[in-house]
C-alpha atoms as a PDB file:
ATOM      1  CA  UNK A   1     -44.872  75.516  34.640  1.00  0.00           C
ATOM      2  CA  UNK A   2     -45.192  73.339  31.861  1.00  0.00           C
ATOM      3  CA  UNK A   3     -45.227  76.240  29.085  1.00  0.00           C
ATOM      4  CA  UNK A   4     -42.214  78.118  30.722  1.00  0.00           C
ATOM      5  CA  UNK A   5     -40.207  75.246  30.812  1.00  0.00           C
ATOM      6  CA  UNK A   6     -40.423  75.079  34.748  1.00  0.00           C
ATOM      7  CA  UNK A   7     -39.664  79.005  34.905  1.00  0.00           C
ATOM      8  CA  UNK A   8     -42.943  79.954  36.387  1.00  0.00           C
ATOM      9  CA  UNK A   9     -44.514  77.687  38.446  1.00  0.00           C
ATOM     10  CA  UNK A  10     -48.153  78.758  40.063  1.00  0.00           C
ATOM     11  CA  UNK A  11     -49.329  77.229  43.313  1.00  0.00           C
ATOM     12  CA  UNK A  12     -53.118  77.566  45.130  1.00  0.00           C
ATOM     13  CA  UNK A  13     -51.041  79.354  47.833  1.00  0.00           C
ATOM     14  CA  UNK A  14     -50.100  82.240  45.255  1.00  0.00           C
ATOM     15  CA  UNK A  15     -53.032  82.175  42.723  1.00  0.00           C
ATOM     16  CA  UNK A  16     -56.096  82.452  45.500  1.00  0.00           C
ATOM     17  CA  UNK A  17     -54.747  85.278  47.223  1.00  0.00           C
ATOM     18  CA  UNK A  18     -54.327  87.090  43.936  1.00  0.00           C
ATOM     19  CA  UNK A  19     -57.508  86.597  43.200  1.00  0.00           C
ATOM     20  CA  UNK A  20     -59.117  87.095  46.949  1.00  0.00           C
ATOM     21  CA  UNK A  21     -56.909  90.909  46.277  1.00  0.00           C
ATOM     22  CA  UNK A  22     -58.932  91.437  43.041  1.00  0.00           C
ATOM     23  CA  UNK A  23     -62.002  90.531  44.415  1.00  0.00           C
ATOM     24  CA  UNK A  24     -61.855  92.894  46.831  1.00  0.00           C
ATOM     25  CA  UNK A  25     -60.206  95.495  44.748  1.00  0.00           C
ATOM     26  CA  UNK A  26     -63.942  95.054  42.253  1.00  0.00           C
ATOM     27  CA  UNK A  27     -61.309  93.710  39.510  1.00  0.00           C
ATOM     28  CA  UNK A  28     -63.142  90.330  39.334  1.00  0.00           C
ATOM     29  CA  UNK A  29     -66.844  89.061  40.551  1.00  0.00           C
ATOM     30  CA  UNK A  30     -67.165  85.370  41.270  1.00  0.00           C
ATOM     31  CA  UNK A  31     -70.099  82.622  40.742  1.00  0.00           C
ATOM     32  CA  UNK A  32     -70.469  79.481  42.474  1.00  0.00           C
ATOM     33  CA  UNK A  33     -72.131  76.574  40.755  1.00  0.00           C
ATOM     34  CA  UNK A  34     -72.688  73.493  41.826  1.00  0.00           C
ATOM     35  CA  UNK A  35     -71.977  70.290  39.513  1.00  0.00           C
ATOM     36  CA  UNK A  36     -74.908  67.396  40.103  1.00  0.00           C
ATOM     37  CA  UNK A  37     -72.570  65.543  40.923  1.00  0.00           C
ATOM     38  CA  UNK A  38     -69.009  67.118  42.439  1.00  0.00           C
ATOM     39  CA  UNK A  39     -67.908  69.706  44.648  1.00  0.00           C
ATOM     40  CA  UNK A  40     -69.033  73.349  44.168  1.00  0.00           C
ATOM     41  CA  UNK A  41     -66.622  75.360  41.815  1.00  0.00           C
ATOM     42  CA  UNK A  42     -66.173  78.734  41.759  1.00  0.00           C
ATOM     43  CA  UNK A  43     -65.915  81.437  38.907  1.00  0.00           C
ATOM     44  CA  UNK A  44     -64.017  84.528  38.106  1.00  0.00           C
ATOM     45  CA  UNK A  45     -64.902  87.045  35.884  1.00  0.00           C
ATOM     46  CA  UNK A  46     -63.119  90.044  34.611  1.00  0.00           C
ATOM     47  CA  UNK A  47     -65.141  93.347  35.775  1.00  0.00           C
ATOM     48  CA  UNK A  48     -65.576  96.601  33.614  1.00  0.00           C
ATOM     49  CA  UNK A  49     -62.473  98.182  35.936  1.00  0.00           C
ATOM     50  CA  UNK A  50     -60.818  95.179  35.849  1.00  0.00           C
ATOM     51  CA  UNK A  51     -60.805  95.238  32.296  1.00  0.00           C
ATOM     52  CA  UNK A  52     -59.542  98.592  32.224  1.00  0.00           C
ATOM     53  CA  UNK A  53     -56.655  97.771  35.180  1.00  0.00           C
ATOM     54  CA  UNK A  54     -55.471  95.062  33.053  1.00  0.00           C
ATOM     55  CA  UNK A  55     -55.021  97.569  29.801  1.00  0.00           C
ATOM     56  CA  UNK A  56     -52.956 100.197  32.310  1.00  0.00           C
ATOM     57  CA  UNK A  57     -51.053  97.091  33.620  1.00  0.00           C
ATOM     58  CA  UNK A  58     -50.256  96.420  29.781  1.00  0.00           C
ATOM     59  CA  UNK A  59     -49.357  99.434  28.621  1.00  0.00           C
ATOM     60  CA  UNK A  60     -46.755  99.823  31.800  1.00  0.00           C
ATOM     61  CA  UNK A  61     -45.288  96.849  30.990  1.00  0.00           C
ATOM     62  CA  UNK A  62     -45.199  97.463  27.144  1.00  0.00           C
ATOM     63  CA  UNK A  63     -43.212 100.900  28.334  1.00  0.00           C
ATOM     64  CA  UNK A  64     -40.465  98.951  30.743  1.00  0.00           C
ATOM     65  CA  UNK A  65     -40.297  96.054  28.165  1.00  0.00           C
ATOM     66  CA  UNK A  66     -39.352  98.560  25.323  1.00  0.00           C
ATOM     67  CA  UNK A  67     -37.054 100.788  27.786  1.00  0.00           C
ATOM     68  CA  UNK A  68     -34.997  97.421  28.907  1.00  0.00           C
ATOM     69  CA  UNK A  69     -34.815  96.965  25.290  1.00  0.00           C
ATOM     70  CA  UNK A  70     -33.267 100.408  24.265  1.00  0.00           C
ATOM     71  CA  UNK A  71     -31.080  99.974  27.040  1.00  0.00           C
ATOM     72  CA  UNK A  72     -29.998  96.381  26.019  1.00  0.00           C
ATOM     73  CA  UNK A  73     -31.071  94.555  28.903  1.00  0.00           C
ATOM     74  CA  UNK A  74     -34.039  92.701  27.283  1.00  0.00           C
ATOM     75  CA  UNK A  75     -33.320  90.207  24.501  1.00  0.00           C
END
C-alpha cells in the first residue's frame, strides 16, 4: 500500500488464499520452521512450474500492456 500510494492494498484475507491456490496448483512448496523463541513461520518457495507459470503470466501481460498502449489506453 505504501509503494502504490494506497492504490493496492494487500490483506491476510487475499494473500493466503493466493497462496493456499498455488500450493495446491504445485506453483509453490512451503517450509515451516520454528524460531527458539516465537511462533512457527512458514515459507514459500517458487517451484520449477511455478517458475515457468510466472514467465507465461509475464509475457501475457507484456502482450495486453503493449496492445492498451497501441490503442492509447495505457499511459
Amino acid at each position: 500500500a505504501e509503494r502504490t500510494d494506497g492504490a493496492l492494498e494487500v490483506t491476510d484475507g487475499t494473500l493466503y488464499p493466493v497462496l493456499y491456490r498455488l500450493e495446491s496448483a504445485g506453483y509453490v512448496t512451503i517450509r515451516w520452521e520454528t524460531p527458539q523463541r516465537g511462533v512457527p513461520r512458514k515459507y514459500y518457495r517458487l517451484t520449477a512450474s511455478g517458475s515457468e507459470r510466472l514467465q507465461q503470466l509475464r509475457t501475457n501481460w507484456h502482450q495486453l500492456s503493449d496492445t492498451l498502449e497501441r490503442l492509447g489506453v495505457a499511459p
